[in-house]
C-alpha atoms as a PDB file:
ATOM      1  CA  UNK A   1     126.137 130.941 104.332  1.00  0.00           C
ATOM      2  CA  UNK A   2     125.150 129.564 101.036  1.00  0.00           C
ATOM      3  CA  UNK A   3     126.113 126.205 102.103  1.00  0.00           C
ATOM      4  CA  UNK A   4     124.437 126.427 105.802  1.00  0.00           C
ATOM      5  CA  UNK A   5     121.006 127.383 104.137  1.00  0.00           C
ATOM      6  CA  UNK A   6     121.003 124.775 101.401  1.00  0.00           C
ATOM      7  CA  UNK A   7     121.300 122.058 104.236  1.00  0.00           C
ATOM      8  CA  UNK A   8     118.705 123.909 106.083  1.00  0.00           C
ATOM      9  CA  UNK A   9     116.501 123.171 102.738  1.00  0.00           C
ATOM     10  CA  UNK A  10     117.561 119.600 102.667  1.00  0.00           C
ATOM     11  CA  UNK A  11     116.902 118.869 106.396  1.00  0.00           C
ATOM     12  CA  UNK A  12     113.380 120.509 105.602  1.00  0.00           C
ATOM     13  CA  UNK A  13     112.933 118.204 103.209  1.00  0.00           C
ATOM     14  CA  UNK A  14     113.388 114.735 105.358  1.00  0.00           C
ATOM     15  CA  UNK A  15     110.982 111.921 105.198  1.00  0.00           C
ATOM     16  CA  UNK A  16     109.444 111.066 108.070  1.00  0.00           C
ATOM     17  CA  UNK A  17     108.196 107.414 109.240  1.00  0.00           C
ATOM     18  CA  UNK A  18     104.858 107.975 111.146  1.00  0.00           C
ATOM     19  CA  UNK A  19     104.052 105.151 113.342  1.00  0.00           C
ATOM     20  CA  UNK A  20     101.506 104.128 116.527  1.00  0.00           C
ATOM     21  CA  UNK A  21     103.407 102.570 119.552  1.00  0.00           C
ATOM     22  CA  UNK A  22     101.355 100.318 120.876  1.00  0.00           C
ATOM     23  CA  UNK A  23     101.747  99.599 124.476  1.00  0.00           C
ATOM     24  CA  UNK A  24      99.737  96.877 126.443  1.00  0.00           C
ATOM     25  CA  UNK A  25      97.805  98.592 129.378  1.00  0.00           C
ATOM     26  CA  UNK A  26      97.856 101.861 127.768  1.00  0.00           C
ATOM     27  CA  UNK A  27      94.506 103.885 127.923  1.00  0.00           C
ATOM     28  CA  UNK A  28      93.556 107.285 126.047  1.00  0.00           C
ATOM     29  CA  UNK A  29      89.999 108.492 126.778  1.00  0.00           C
ATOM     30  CA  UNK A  30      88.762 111.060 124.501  1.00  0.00           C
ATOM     31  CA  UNK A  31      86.154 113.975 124.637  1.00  0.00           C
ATOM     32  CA  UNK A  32      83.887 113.714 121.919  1.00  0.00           C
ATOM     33  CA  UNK A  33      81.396 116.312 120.796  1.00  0.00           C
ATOM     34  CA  UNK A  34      79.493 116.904 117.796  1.00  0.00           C
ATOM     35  CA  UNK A  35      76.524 119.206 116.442  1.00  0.00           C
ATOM     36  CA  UNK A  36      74.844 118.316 113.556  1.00  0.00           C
ATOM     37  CA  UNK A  37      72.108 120.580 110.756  1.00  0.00           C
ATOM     38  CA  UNK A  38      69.602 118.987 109.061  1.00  0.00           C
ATOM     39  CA  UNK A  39      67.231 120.134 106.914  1.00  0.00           C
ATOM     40  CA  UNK A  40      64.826 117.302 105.761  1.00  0.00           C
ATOM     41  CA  UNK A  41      62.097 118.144 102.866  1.00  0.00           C
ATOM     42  CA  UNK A  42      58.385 117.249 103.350  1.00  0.00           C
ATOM     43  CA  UNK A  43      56.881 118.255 100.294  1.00  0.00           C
ATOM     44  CA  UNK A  44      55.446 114.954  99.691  1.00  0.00           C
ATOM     45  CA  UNK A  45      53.384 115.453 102.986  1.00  0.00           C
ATOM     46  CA  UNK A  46      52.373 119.141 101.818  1.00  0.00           C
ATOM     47  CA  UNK A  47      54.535 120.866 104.422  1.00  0.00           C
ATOM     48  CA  UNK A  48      57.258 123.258 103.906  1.00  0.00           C
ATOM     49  CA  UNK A  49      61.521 122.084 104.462  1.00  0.00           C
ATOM     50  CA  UNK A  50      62.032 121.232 108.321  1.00  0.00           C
ATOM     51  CA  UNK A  51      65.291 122.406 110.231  1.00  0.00           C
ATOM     52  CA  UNK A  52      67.118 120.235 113.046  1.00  0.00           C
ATOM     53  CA  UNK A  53      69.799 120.845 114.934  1.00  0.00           C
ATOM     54  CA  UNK A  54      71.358 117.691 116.822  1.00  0.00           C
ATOM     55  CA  UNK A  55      73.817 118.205 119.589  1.00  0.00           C
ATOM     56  CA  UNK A  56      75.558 115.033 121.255  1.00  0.00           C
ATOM     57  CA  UNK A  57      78.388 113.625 123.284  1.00  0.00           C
ATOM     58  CA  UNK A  58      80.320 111.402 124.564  1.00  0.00           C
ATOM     59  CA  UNK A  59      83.528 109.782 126.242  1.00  0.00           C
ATOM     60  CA  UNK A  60      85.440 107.404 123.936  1.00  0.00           C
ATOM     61  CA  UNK A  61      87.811 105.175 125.669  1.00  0.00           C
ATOM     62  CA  UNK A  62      90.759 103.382 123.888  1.00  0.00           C
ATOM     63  CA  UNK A  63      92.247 100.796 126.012  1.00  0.00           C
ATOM     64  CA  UNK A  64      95.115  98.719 124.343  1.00  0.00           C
ATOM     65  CA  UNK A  65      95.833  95.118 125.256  1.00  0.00           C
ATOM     66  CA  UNK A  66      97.422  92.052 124.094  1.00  0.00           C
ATOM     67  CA  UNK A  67     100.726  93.207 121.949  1.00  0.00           C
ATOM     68  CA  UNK A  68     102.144  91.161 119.532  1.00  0.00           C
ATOM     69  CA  UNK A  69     105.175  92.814 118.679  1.00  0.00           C
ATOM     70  CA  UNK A  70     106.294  90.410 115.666  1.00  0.00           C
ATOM     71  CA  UNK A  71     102.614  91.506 113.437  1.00  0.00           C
ATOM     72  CA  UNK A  72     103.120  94.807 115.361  1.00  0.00           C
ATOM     73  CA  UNK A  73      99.358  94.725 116.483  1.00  0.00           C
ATOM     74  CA  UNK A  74      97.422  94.926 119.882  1.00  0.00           C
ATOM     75  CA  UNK A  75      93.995  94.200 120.904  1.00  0.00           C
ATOM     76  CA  UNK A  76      91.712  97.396 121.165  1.00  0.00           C
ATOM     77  CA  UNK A  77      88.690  97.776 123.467  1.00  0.00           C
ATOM     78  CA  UNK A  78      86.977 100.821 122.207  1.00  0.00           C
ATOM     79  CA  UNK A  79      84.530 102.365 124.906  1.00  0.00           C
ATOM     80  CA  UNK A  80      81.694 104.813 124.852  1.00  0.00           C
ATOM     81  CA  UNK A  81      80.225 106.318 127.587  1.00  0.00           C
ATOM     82  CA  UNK A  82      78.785 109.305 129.109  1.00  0.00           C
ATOM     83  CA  UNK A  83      76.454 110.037 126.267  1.00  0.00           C
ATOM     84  CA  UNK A  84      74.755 113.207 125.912  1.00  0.00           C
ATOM     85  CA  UNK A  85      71.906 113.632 123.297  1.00  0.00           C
ATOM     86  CA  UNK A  86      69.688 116.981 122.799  1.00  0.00           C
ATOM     87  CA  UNK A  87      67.373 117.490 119.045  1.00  0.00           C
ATOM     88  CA  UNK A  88      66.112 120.679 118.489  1.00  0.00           C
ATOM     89  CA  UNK A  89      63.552 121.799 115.735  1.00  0.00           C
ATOM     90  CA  UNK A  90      61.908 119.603 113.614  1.00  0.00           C
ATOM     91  CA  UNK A  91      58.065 120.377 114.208  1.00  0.00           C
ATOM     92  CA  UNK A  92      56.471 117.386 115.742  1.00  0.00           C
ATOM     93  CA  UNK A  93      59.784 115.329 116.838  1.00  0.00           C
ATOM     94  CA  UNK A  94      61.503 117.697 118.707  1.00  0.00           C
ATOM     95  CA  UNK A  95      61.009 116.508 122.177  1.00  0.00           C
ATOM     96  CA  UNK A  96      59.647 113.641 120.710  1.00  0.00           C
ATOM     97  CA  UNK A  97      61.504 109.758 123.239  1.00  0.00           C
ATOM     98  CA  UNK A  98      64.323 108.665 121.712  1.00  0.00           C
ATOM     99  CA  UNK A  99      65.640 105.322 122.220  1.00  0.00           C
ATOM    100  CA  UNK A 100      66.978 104.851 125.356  1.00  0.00           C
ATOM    101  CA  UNK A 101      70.984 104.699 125.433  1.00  0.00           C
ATOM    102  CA  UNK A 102      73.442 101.995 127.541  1.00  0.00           C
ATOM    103  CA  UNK A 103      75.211 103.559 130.045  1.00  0.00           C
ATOM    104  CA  UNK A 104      78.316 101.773 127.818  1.00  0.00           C
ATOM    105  CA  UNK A 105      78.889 100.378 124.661  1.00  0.00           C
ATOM    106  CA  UNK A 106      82.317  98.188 123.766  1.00  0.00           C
ATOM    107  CA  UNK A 107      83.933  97.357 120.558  1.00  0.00           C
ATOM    108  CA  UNK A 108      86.304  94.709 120.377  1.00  0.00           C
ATOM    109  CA  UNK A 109      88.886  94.834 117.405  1.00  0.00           C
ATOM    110  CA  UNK A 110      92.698  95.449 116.531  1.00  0.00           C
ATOM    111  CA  UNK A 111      94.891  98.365 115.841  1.00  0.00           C
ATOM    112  CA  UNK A 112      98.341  98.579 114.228  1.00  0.00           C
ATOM    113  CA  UNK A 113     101.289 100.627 113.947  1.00  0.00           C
ATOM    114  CA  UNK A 114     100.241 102.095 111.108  1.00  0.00           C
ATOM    115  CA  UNK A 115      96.779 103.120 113.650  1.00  0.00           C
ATOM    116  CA  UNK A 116      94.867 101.127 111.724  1.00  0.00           C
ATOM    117  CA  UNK A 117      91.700  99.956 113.698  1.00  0.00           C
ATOM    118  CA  UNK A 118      89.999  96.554 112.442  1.00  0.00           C
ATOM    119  CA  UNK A 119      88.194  93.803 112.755  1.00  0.00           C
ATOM    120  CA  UNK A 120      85.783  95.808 115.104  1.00  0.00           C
ATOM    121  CA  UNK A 121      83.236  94.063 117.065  1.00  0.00           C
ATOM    122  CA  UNK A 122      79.961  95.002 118.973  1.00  0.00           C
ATOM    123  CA  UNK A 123      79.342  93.479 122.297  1.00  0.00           C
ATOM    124  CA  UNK A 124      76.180  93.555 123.874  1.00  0.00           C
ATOM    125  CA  UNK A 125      74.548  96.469 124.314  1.00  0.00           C
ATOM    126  CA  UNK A 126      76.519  97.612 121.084  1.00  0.00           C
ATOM    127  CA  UNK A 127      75.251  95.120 118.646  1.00  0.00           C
ATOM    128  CA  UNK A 128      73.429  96.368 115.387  1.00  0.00           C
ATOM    129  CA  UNK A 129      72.776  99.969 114.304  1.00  0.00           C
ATOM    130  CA  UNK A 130      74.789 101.482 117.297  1.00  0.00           C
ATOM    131  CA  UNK A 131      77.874  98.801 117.057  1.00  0.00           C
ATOM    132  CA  UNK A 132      77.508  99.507 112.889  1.00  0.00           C
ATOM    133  CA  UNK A 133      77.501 103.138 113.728  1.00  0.00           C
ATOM    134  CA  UNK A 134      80.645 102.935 115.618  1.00  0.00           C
ATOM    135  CA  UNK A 135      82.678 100.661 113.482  1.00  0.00           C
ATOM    136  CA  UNK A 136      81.835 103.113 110.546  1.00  0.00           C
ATOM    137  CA  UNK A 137      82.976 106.193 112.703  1.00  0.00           C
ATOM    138  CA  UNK A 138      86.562 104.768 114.032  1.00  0.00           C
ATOM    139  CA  UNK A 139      87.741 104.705 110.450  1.00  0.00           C
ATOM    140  CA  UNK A 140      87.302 108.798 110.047  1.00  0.00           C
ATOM    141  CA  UNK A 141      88.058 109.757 113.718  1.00  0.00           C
ATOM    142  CA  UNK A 142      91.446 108.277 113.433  1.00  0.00           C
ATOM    143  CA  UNK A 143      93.682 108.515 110.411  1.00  0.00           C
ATOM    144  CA  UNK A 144      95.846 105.844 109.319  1.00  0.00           C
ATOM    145  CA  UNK A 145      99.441 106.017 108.554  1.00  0.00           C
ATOM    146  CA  UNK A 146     101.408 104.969 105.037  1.00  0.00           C
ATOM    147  CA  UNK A 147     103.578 102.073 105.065  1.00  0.00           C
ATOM    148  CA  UNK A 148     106.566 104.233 103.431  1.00  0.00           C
ATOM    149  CA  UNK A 149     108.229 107.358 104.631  1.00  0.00           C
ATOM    150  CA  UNK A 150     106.610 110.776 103.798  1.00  0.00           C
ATOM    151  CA  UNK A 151     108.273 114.466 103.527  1.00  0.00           C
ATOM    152  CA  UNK A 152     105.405 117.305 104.660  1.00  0.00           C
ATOM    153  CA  UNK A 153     103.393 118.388 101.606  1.00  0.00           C
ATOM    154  CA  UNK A 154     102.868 114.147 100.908  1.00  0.00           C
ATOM    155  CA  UNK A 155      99.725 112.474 100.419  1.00  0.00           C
ATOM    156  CA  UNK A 156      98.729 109.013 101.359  1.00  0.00           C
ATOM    157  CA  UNK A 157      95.820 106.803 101.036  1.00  0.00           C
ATOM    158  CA  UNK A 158      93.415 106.080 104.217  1.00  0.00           C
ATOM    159  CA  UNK A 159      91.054 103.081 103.195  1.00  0.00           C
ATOM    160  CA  UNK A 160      87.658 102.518 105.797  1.00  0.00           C
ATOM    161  CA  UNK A 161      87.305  99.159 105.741  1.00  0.00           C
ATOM    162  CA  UNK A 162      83.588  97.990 104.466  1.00  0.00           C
ATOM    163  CA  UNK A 163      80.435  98.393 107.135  1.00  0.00           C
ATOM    164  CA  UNK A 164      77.046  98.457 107.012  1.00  0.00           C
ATOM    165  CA  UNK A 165      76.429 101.831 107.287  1.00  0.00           C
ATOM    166  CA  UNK A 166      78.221 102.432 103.560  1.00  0.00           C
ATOM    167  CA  UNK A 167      77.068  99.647 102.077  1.00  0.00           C
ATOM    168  CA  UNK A 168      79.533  97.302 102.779  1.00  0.00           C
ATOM    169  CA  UNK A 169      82.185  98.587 100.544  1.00  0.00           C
ATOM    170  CA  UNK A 170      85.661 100.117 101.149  1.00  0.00           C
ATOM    171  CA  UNK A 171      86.477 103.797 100.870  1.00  0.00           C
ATOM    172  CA  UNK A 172      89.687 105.364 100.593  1.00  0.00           C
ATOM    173  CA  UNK A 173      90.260 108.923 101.745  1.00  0.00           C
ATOM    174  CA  UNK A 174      93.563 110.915 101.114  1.00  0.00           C
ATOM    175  CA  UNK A 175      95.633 112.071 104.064  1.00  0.00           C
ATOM    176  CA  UNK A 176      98.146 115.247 103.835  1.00  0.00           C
ATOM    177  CA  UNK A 177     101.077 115.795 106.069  1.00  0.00           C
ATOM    178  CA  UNK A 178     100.907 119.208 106.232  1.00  0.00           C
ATOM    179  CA  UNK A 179     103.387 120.356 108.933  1.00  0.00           C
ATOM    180  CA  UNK A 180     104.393 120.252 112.540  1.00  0.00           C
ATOM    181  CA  UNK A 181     103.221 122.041 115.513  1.00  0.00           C
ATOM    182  CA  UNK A 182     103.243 121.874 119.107  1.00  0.00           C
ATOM    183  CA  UNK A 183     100.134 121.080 121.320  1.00  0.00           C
ATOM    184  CA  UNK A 184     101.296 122.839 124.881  1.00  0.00           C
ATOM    185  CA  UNK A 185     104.363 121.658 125.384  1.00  0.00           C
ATOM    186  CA  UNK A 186     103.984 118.344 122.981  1.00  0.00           C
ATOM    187  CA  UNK A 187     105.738 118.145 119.467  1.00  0.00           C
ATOM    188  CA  UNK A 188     103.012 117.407 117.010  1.00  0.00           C
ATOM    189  CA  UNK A 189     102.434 116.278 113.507  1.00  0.00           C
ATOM    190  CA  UNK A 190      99.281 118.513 111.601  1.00  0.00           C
ATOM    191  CA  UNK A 191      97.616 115.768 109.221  1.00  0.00           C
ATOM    192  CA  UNK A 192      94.462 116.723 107.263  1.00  0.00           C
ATOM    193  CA  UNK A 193      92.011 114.293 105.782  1.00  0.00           C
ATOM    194  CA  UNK A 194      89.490 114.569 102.641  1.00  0.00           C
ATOM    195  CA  UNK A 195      87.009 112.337 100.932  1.00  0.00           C
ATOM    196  CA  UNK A 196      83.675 111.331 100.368  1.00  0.00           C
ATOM    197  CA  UNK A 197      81.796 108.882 101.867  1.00  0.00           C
ATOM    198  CA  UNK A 198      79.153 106.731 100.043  1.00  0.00           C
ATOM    199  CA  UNK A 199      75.722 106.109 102.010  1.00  0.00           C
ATOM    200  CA  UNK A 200      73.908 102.802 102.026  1.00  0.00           C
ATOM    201  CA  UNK A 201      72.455 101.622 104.660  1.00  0.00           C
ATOM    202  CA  UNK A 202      69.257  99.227 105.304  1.00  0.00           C
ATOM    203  CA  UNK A 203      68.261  99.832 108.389  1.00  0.00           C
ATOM    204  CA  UNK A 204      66.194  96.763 108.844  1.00  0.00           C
ATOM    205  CA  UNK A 205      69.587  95.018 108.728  1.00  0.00           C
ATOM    206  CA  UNK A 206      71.421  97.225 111.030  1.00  0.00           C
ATOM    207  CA  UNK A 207      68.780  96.582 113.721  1.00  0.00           C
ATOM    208  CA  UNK A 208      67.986  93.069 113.377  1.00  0.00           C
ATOM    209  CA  UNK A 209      70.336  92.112 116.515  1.00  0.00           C
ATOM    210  CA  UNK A 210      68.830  95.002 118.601  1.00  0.00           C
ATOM    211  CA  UNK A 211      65.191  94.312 119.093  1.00  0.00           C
ATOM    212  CA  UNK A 212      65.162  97.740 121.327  1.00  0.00           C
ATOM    213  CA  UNK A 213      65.881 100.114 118.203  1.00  0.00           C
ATOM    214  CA  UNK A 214      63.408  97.860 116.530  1.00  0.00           C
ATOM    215  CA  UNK A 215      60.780  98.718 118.911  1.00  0.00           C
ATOM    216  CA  UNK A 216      61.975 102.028 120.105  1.00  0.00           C
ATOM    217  CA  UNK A 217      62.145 103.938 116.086  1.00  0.00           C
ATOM    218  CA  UNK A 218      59.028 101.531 114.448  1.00  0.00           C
ATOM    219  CA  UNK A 219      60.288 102.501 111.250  1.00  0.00           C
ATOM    220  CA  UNK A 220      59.821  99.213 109.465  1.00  0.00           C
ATOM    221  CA  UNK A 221      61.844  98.811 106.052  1.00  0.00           C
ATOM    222  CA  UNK A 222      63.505 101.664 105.440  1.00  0.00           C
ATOM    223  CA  UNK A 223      66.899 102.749 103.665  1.00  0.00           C
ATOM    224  CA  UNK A 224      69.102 105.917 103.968  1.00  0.00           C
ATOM    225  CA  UNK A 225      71.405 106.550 100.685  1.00  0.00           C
ATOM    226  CA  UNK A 226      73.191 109.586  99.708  1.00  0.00           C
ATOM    227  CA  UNK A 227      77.184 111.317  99.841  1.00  0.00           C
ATOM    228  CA  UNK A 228      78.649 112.938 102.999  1.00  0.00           C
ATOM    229  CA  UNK A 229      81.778 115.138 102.218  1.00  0.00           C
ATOM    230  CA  UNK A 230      84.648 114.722 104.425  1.00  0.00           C
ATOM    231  CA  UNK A 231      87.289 116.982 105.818  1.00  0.00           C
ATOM    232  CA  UNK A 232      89.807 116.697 108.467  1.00  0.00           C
ATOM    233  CA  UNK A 233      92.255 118.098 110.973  1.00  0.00           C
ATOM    234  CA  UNK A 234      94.490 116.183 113.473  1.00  0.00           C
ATOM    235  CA  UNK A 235      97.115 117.111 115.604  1.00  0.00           C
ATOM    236  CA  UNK A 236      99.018 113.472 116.124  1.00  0.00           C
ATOM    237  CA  UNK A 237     101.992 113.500 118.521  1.00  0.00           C
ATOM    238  CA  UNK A 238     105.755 112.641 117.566  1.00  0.00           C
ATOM    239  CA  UNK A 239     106.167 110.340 120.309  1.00  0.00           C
ATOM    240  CA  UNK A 240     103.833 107.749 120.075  1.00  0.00           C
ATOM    241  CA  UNK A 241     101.508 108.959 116.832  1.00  0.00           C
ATOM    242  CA  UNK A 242      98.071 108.650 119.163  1.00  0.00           C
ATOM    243  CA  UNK A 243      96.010 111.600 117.826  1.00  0.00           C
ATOM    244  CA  UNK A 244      95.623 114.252 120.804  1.00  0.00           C
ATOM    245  CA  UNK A 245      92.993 116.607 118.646  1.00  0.00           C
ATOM    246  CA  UNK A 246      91.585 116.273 115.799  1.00  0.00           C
ATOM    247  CA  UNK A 247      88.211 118.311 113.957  1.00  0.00           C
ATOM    248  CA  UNK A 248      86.074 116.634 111.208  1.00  0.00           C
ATOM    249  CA  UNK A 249      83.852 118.605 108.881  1.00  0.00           C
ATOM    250  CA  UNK A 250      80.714 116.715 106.957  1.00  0.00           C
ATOM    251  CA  UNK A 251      78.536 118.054 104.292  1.00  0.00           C
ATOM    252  CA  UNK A 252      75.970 116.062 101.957  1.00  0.00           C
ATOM    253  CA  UNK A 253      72.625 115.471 100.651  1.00  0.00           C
ATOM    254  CA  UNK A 254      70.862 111.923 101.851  1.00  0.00           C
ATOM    255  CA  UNK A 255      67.563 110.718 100.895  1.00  0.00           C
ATOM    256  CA  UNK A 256      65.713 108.525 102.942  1.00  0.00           C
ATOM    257  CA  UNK A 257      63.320 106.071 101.220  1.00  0.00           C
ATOM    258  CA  UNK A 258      60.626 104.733 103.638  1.00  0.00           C
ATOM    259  CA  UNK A 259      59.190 101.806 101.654  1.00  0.00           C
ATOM    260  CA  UNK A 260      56.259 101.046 103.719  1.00  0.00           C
ATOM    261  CA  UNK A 261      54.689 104.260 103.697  1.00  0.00           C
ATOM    262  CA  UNK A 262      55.387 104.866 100.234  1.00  0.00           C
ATOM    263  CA  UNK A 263      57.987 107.909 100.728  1.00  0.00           C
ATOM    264  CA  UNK A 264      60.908 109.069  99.872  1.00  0.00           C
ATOM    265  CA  UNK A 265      62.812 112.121 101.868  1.00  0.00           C
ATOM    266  CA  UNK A 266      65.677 114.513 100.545  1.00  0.00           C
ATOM    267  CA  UNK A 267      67.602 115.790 103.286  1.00  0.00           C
ATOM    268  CA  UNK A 268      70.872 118.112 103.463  1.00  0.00           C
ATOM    269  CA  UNK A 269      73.210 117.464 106.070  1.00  0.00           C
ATOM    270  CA  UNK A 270      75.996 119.493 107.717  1.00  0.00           C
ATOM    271  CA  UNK A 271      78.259 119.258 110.922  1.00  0.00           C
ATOM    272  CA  UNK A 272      81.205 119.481 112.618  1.00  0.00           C
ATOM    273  CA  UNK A 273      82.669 116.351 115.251  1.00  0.00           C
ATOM    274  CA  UNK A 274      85.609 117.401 117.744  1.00  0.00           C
ATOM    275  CA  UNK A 275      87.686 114.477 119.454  1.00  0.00           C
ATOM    276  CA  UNK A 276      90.190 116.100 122.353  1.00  0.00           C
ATOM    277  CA  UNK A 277      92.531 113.892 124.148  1.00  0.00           C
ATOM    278  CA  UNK A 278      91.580 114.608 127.994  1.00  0.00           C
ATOM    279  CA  UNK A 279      93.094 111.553 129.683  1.00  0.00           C
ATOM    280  CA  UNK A 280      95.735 108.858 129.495  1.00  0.00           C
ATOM    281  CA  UNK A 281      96.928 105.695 130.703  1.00  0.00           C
ATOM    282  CA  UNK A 282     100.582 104.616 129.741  1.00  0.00           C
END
């Protein structure tokens, strides 16, 4: 008995080697959802702290292509569609136009076995604050996995690679395998995610391909700084390590410095983004 439980202990204590097949035609659309608090200060225009709640959605399409099985890469085409957009509080913007949205935008970039996602690339419609936007958000919606095998209760590194949106510098994140599961009747890994992301971004700079947003927000030269904290919850399956679920949880102060009119705005942000696997391709 002695001897069946202490193998029981060692088998519990296996490494694992988490990998991303990559298949050429495959295609995993995603629902996305995410609600976001905000509560901006306006002392510096003598009125009190504003509340705004921002609700939006959208279909997220990954569509794998070229494979080269030597590099162990494939060509991603990352589509958005279906977008759904709703503001609430605020006095004097809620219900206030908002830019109008494509009925698609499309990144172009790579992804490895390790579900790494690179080299990402607006086209058309997706060019400058929205295409920056994106890129920035594929490195926290997806989590990476280490080059070496891990036992549950092991931590790894997840590095965003540099974007606009933070300033054009790298951030690493820690991962956690933290268990297994099963998602119906799908073996899963459970793999959390923490970190903090840096703000800076110009957003002159981000819009400067996108005359639209230029014309459409008319907020001349302005810059958005500050710290979001990050945590995460995926459910990643056995099989082919695409994530099927996963939950991310954001909390931070921003300030936003409006250098044309002279003003700078503290705001506290909070909110919660769900990704569900509803669809795929392979």
């Amino acid at each position: 008995m002695m001897v069946a439980a202490a193998c029981m202990a060692a088998a519990g204590q296996d490494a694992h080697v988490l990998r991303r097949e990559l298949r050429e035609g495959a295609s995993d659309v995603y629902k996305v959802e995410s609600k976001v608090d905000q509560t901006v200060q306006l002392s510096q225009l003598g009125m009190g702290d504003q509340k705004m709640l921002i609700t939006s959605g959208m279909k997220l399409a990954l569509n794998t292509g070229k494979v080269d099985k030597e590099k162990q890469t494939a060509d991603l085409e990352m589509v958005s569609s279906d977008f759904k957009f709703d503001m609430e509080g605020m006095a004097g913007m809620a219900g206030a136009p908002t830019p109008e949205m494509p009925k698609e935008m499309k990144v172009l970039g790579t992804i490895d076995s390790q579900n790494r996602i690179t080299g990402m690339k607006p086209v058309g419609a997706a060019a400058g604050m929205m295409g920056a936007s994106m890129n920035a958000s594929s490195g926290t919606m997806f989590i990476s996995f280490p080059d070496h095998p891990v036992k549950v209760g092991d931590s790894w590194d997840v590095k965003i690679p540099k974007n606009p949106a933070m300033g054009n510098a790298d951030t690493v994140l820690k991962a956690t395998l933290k268990g297994e599961a099963m998602d119906g009747t799908i073996p899963v890994w459970l793999v959390s995610m923490e970190g903090t992301l840096l703000l800076d971004m110009d957003m002159a700079e981000m819009m400067k391909d996108n005359p639209q947003a230029q014309g459409a927000l008319a907020m001349g030269n302005m810059k958005i700084t500050g710290k979001i904290d990050l945590q995460a919850e995926a459910q990643m399956e056995k099989g082919n390590g695409r994530t099927r679920k996963m939950v991310v949880q954001m909390k931070g102060n921003q300030k936003m410095d409006m250098a044309d009119m002279g003003m700078t705005l503290e705001m506290q942000t909070a909110g919660t983004t769900s990704l569900s696997l509803v669809e795929d391709k392979h």
